[in-house]
C-alpha atoms as a PDB file:
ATOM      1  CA  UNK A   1      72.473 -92.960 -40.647  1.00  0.00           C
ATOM      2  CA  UNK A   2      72.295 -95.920 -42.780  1.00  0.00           C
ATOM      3  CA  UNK A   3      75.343 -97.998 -44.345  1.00  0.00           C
ATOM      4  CA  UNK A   4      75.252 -99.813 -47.525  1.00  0.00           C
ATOM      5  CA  UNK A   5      77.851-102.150 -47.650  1.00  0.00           C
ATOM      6  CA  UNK A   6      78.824-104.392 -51.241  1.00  0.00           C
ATOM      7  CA  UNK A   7      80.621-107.353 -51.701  1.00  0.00           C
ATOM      8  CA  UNK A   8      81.349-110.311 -54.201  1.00  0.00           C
ATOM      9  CA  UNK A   9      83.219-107.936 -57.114  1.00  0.00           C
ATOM     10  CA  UNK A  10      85.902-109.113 -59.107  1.00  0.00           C
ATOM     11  CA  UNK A  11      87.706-110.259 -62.337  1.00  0.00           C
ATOM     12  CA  UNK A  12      85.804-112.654 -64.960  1.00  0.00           C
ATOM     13  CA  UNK A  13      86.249-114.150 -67.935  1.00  0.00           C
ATOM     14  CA  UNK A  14      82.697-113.353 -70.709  1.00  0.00           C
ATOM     15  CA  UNK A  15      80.313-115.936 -70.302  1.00  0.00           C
ATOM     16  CA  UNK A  16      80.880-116.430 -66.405  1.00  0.00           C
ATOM     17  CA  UNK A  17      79.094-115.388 -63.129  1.00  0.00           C
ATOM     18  CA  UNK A  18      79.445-113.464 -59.974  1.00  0.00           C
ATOM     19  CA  UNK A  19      77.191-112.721 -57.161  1.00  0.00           C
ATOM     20  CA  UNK A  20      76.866-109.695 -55.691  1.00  0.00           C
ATOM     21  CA  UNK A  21      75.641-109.105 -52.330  1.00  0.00           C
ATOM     22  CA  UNK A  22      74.726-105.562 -50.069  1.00  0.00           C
ATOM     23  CA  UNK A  23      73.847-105.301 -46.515  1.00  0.00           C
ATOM     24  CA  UNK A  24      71.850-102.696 -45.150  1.00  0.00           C
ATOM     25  CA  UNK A  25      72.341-101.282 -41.315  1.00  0.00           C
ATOM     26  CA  UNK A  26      71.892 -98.484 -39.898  1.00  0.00           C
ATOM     27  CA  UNK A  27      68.341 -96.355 -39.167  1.00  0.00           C
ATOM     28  CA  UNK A  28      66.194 -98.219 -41.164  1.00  0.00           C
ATOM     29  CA  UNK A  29      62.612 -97.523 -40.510  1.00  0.00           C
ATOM     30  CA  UNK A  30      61.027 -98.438 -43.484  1.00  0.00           C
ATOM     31  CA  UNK A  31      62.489 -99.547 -46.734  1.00  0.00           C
ATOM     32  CA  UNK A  32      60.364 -99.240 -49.841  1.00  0.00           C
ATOM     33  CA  UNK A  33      62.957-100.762 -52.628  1.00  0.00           C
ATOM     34  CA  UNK A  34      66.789-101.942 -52.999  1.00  0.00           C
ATOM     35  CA  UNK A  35      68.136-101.177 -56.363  1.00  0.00           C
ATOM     36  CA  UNK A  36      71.756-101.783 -58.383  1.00  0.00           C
ATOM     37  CA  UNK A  37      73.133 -99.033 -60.344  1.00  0.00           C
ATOM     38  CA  UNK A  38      76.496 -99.545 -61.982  1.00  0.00           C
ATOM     39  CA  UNK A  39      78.825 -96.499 -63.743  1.00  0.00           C
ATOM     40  CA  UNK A  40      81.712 -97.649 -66.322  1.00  0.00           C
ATOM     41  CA  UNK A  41      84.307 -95.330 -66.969  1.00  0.00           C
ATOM     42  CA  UNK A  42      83.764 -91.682 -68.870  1.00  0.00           C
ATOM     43  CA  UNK A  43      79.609 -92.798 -68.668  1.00  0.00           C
ATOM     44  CA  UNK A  44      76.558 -91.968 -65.880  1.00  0.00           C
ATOM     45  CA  UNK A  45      75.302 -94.087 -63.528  1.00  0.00           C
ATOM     46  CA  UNK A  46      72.965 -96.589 -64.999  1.00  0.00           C
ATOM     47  CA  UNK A  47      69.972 -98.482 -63.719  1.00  0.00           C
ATOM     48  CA  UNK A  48      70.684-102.047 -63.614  1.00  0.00           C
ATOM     49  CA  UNK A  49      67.531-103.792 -61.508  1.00  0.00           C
ATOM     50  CA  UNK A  50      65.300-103.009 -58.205  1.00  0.00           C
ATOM     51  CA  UNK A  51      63.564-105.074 -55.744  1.00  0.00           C
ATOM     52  CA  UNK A  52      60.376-103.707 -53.941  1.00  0.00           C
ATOM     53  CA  UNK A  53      60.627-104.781 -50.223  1.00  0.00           C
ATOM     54  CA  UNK A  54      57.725-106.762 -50.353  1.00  0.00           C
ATOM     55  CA  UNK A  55      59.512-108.407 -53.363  1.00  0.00           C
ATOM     56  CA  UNK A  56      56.792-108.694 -56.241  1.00  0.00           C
ATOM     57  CA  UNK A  57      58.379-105.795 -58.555  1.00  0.00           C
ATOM     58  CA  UNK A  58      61.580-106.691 -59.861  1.00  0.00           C
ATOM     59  CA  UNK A  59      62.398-104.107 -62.737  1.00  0.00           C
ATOM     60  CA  UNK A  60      65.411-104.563 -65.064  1.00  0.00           C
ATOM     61  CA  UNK A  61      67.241-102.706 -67.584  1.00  0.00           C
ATOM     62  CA  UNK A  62      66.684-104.189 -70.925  1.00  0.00           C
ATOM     63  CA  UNK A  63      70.382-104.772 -70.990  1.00  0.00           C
ATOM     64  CA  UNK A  64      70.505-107.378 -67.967  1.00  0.00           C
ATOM     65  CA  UNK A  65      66.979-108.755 -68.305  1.00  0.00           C
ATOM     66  CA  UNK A  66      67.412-112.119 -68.673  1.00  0.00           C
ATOM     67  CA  UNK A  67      71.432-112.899 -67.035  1.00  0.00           C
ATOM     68  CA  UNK A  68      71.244-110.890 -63.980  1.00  0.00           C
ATOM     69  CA  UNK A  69      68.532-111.783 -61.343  1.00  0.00           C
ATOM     70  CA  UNK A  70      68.060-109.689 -58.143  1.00  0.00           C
ATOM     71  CA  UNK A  71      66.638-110.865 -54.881  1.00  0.00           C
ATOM     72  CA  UNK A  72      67.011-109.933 -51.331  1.00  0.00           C
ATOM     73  CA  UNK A  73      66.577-111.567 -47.726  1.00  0.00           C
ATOM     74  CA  UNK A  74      64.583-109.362 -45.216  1.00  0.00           C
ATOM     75  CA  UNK A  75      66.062-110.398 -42.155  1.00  0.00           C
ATOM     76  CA  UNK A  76      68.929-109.759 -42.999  1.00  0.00           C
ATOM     77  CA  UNK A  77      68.243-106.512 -44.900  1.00  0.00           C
ATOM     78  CA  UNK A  78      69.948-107.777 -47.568  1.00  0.00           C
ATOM     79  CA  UNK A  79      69.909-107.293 -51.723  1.00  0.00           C
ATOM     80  CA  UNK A  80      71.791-109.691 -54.037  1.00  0.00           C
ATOM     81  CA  UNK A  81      72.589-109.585 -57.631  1.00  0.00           C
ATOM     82  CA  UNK A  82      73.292-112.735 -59.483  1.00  0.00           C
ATOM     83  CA  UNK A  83      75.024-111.959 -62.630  1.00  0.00           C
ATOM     84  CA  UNK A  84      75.020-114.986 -65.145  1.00  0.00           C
ATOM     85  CA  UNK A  85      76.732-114.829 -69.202  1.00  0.00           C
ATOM     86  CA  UNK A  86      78.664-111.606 -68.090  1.00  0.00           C
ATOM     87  CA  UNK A  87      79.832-109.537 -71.045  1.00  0.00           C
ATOM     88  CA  UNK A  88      82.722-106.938 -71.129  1.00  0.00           C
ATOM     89  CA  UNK A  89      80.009-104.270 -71.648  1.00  0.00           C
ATOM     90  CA  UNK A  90      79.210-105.037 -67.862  1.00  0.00           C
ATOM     91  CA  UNK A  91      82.371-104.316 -66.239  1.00  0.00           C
ATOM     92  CA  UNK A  92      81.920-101.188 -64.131  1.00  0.00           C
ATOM     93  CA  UNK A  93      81.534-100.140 -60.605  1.00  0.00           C
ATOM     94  CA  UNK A  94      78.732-101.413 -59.272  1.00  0.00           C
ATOM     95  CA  UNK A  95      76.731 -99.471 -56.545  1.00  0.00           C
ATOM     96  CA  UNK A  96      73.810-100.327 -53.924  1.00  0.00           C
ATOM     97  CA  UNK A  97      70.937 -98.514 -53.333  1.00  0.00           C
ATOM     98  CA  UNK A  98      67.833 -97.792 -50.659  1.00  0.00           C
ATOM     99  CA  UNK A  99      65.184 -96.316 -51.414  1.00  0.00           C
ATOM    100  CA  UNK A 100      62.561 -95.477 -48.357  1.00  0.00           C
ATOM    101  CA  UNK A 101      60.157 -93.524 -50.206  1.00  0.00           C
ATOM    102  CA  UNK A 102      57.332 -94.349 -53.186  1.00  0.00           C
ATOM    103  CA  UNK A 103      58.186 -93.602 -56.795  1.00  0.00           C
ATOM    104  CA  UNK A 104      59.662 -95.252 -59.345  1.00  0.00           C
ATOM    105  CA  UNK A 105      62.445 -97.805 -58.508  1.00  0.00           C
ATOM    106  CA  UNK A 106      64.752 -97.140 -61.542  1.00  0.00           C
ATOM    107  CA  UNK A 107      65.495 -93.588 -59.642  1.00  0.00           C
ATOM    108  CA  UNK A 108      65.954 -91.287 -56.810  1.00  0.00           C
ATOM    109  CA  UNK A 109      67.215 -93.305 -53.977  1.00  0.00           C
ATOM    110  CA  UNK A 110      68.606 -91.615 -50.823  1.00  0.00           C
ATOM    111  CA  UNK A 111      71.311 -93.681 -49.381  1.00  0.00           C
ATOM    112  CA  UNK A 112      74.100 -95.439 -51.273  1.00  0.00           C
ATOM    113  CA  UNK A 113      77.168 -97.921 -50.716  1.00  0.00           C
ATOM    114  CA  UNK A 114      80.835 -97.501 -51.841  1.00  0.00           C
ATOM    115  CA  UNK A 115      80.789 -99.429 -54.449  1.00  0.00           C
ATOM    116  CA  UNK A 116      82.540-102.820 -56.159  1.00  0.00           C
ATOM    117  CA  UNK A 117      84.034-103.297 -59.443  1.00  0.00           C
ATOM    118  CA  UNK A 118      82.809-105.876 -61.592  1.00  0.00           C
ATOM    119  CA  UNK A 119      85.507-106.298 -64.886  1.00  0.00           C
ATOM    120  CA  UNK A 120      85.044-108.940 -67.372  1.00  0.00           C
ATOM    121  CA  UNK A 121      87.656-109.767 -69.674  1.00  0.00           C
ATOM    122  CA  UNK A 122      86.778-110.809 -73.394  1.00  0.00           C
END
């Protein structure tokens, strides 16, 4: 099995940062991409950005392009997600994601963390 763990949620005021971070463990044999996906009350889970493992393909919604910045550390199996000029419209849950086969990185992933709640007060 693998296990997806988050960390780094919280409460912010608009216009400040958080990092997130998710470790990977587990049976990993092969990791093709680690995503974000968050879900805000009463709405779907939404793409937020992806990392290939060999790190050259970064896609983002348009939403986030330009304040959040993903990244991840290999050795550790490791995905981060620095969020910078947070606006209430980001506060949801926000969920990890590994994805170990090819296809498109905004979508079907097969294992998933719990979870951490972002919420950013106006």
């Amino acid at each position: 099995q693998v296990q997806l763990v988050e960390s780094g949620g919280g409460l912010v005021q608009a216009g400040g940062s958080l990092r997130l971070s998710c470790g990977a463990s587990g049976r990993i044999f092969s990791a093709y991409a680690m995503g974000w996906f968050r879900q805000a009350p009463g709405k779907e889970r939404e793409f937020v950005a992806a990392i290939s493992w060999g790190g050259g393909v970064t896609p983002y919604a348009d939403s986030v392009k330009g304040r959040f910045t993903i990244s991840r550390d290999i050795a550790k199996i490791t995905v981060y997600l620095e969020m910078n000029n947070l606006k209430p419209e980001d506060t949801a849950s926000y969920f990890c994601a590994l994805k170990t086969h090819v296809g498109s990185m905004r979508e079907n992933y097969e294992h998933w963390g719990q979870g951490t709640q972002v919420t950013v007060s106006s």
